[in-house]
N, C-alpha and C. Protein backbone atom coordinates (compact mmCIF):
# COMPACT_ATOMS: atom_id res chain seq x y z
N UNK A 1 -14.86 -10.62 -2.05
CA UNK A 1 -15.60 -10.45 -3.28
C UNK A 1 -14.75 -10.96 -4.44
N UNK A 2 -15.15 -11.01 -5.15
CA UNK A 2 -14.37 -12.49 -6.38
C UNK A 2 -14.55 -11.13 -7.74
N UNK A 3 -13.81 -10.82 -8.12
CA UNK A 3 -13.83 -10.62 -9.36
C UNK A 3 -13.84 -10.90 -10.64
N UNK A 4 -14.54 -10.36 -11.78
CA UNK A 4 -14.59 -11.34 -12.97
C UNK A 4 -13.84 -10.30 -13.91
N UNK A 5 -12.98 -11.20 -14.71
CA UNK A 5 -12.20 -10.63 -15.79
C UNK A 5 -12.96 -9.56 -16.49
N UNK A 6 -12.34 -8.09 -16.93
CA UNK A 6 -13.59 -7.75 -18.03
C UNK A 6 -14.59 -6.77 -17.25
N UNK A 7 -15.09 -6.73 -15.95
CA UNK A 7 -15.67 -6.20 -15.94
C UNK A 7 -15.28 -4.37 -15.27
N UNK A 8 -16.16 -4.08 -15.36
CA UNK A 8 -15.84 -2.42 -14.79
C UNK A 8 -15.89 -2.64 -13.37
N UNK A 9 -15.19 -1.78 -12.62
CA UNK A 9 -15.37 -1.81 -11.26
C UNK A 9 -16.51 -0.17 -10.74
N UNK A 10 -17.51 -0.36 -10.71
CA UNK A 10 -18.27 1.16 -10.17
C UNK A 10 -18.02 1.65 -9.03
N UNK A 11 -17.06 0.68 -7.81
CA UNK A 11 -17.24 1.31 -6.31
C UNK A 11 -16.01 0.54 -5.85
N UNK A 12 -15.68 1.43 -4.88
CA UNK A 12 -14.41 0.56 -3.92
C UNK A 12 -14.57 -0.77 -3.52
N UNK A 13 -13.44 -1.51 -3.08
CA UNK A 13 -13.44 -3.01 -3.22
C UNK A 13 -12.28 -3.09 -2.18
N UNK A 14 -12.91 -3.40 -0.57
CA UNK A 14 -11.99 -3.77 0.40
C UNK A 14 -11.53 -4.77 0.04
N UNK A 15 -9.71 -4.58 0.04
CA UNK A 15 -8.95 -5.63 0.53
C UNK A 15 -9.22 -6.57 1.75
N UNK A 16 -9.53 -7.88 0.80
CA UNK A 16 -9.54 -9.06 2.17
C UNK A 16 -8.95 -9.25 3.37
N UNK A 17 -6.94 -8.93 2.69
CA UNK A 17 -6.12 -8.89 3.83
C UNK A 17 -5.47 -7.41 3.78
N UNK A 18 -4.80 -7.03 4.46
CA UNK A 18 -4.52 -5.48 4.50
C UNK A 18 -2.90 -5.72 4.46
N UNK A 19 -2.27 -5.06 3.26
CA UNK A 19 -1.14 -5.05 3.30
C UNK A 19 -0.06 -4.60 4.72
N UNK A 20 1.18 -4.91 4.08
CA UNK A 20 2.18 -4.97 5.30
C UNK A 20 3.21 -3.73 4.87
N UNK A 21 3.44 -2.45 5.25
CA UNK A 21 3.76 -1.54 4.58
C UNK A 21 5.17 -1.19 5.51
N UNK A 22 6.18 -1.26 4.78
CA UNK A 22 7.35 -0.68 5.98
C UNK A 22 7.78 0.79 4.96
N UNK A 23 8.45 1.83 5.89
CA UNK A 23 8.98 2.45 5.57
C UNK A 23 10.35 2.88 6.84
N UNK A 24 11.44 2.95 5.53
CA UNK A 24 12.51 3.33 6.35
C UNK A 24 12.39 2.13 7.32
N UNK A 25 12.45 0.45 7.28
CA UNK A 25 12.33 -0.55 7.90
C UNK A 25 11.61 -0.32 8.97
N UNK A 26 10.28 0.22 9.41
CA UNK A 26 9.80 0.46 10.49
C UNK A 26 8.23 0.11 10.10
N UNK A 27 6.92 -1.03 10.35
CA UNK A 27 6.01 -1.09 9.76
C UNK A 27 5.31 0.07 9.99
N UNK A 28 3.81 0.37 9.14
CA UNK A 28 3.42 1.66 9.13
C UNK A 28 2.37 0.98 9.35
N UNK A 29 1.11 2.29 10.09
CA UNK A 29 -0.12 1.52 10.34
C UNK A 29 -1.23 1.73 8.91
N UNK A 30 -1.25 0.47 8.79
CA UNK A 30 -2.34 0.71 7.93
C UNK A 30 -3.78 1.08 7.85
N UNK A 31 -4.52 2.07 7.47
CA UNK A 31 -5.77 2.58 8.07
C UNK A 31 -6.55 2.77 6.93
N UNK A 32 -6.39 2.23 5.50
CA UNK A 32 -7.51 1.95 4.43
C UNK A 32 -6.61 1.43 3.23
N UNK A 33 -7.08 0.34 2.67
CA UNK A 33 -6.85 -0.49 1.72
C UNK A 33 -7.83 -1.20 0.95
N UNK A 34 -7.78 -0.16 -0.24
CA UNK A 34 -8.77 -0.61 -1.07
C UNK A 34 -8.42 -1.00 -2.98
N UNK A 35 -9.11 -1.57 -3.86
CA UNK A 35 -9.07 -1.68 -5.11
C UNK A 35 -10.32 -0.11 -5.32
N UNK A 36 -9.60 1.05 -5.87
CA UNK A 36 -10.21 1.72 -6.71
C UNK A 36 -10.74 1.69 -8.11
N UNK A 37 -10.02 1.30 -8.44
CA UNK A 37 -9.95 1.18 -10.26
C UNK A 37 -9.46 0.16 -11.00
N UNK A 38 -9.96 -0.28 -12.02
CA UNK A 38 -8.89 -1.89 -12.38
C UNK A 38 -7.23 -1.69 -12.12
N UNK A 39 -6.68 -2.48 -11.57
CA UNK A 39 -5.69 -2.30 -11.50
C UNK A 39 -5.07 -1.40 -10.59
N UNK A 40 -5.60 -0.57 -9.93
CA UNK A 40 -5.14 0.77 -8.89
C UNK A 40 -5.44 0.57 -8.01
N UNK A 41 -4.66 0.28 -6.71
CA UNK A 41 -4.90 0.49 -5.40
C UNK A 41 -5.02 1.90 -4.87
N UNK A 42 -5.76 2.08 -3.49
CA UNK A 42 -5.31 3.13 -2.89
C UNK A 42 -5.18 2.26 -1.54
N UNK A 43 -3.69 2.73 -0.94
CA UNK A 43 -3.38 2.35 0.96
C UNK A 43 -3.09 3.60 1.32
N UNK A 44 -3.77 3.93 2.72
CA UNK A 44 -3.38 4.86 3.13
C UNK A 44 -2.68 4.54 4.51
N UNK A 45 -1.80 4.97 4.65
CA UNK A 45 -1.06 4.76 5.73
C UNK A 45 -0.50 5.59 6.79
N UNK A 46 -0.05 5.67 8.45
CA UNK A 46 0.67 6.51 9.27
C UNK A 46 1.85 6.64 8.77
N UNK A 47 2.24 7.45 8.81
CA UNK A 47 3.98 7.54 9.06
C UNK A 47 4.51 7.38 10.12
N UNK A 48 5.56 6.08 10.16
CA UNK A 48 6.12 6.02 11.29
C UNK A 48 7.72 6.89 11.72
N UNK A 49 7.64 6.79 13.02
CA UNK A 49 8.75 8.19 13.19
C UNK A 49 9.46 7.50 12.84
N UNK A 50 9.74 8.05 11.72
CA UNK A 50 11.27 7.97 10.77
C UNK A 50 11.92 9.44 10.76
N UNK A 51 13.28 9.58 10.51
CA UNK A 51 14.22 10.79 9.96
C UNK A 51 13.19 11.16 8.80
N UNK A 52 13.48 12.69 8.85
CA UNK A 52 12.56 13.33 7.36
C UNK A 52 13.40 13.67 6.33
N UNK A 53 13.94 12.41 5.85
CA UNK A 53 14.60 12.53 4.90
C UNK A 53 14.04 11.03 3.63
N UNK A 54 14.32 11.30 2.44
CA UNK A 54 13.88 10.20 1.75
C UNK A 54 14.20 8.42 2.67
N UNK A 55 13.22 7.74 2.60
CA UNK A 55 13.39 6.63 3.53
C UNK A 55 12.77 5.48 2.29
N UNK A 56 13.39 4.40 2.70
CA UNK A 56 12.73 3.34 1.59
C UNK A 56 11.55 2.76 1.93
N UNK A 57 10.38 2.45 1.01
CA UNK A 57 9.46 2.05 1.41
C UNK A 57 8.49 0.45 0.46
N UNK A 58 8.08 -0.03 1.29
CA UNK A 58 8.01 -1.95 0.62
C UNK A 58 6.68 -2.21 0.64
N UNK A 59 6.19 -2.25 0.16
CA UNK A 59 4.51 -3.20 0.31
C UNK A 59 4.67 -4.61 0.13
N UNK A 60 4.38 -5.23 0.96
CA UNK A 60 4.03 -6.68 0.89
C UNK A 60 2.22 -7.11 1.17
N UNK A 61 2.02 -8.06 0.51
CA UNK A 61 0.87 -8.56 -0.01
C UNK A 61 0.63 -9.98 -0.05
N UNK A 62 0.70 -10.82 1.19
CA UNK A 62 1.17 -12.48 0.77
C UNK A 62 2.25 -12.57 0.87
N UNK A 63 2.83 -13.63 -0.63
CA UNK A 63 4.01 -13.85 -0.80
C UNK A 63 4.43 -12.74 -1.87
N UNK A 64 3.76 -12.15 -2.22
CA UNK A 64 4.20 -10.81 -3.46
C UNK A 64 5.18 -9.40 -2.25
N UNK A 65 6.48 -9.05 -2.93
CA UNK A 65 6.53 -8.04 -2.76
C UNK A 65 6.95 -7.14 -3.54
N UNK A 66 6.48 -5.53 -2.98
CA UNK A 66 7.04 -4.68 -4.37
C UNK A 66 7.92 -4.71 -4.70
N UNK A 67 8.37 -3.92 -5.86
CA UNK A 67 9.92 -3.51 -6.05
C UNK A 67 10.71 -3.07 -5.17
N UNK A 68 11.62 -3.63 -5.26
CA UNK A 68 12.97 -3.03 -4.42
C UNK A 68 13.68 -1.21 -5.18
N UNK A 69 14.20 -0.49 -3.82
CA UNK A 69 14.62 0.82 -4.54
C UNK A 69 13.61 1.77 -4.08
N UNK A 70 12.19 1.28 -4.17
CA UNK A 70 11.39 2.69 -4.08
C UNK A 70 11.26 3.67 -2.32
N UNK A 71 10.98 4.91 -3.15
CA UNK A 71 11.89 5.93 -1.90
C UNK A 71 10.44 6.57 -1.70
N UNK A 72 10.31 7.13 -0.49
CA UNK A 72 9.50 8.34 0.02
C UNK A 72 9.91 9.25 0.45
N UNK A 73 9.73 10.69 -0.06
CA UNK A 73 10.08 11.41 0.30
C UNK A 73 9.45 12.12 1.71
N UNK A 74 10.01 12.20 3.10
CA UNK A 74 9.30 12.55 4.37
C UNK A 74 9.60 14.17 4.83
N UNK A 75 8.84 14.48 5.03
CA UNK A 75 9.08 16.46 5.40
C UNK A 75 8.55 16.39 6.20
N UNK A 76 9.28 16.77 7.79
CA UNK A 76 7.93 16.91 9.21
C UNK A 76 8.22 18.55 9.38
């Protein structure tokens, strides 16, 4: 679906391709990826068995990736 500058979004908006999500270098399964709101994603993702301790975590998207640094905090 093609978006136009400007406009409101009224309803979720599947991602074409489904991001690539690692945490704690281990990929996670991805199981919904959507545009909620201008500008706001929601991904929801498994946790992969990682230590339950803060682990780093990356979204990639294409050639885009997130910031480097960002942490999740894991409690099993």
């Amino acid at each position: 679906m093609v978006m136009t500058a400007g406009k409101i979004i009224r309803s979720t908006i599947p991602l074409s391709t489904l991001p690539t999500i690692t945490i704690g270098g281990v990929t996670a399964l991805v199981s919904y990826a959507k545009l909620v709101a201008s500008g706001k994603f929601q991904i929801n993702v498994t946790v992969p068995n990682v230590g339950g301790v803060d682990q780093l975590i990356t979204i990639a998207m294409g050639s885009s990736v997130s910031q480097g640094g960002a942490v999740l905090a894991i409690s099993r």
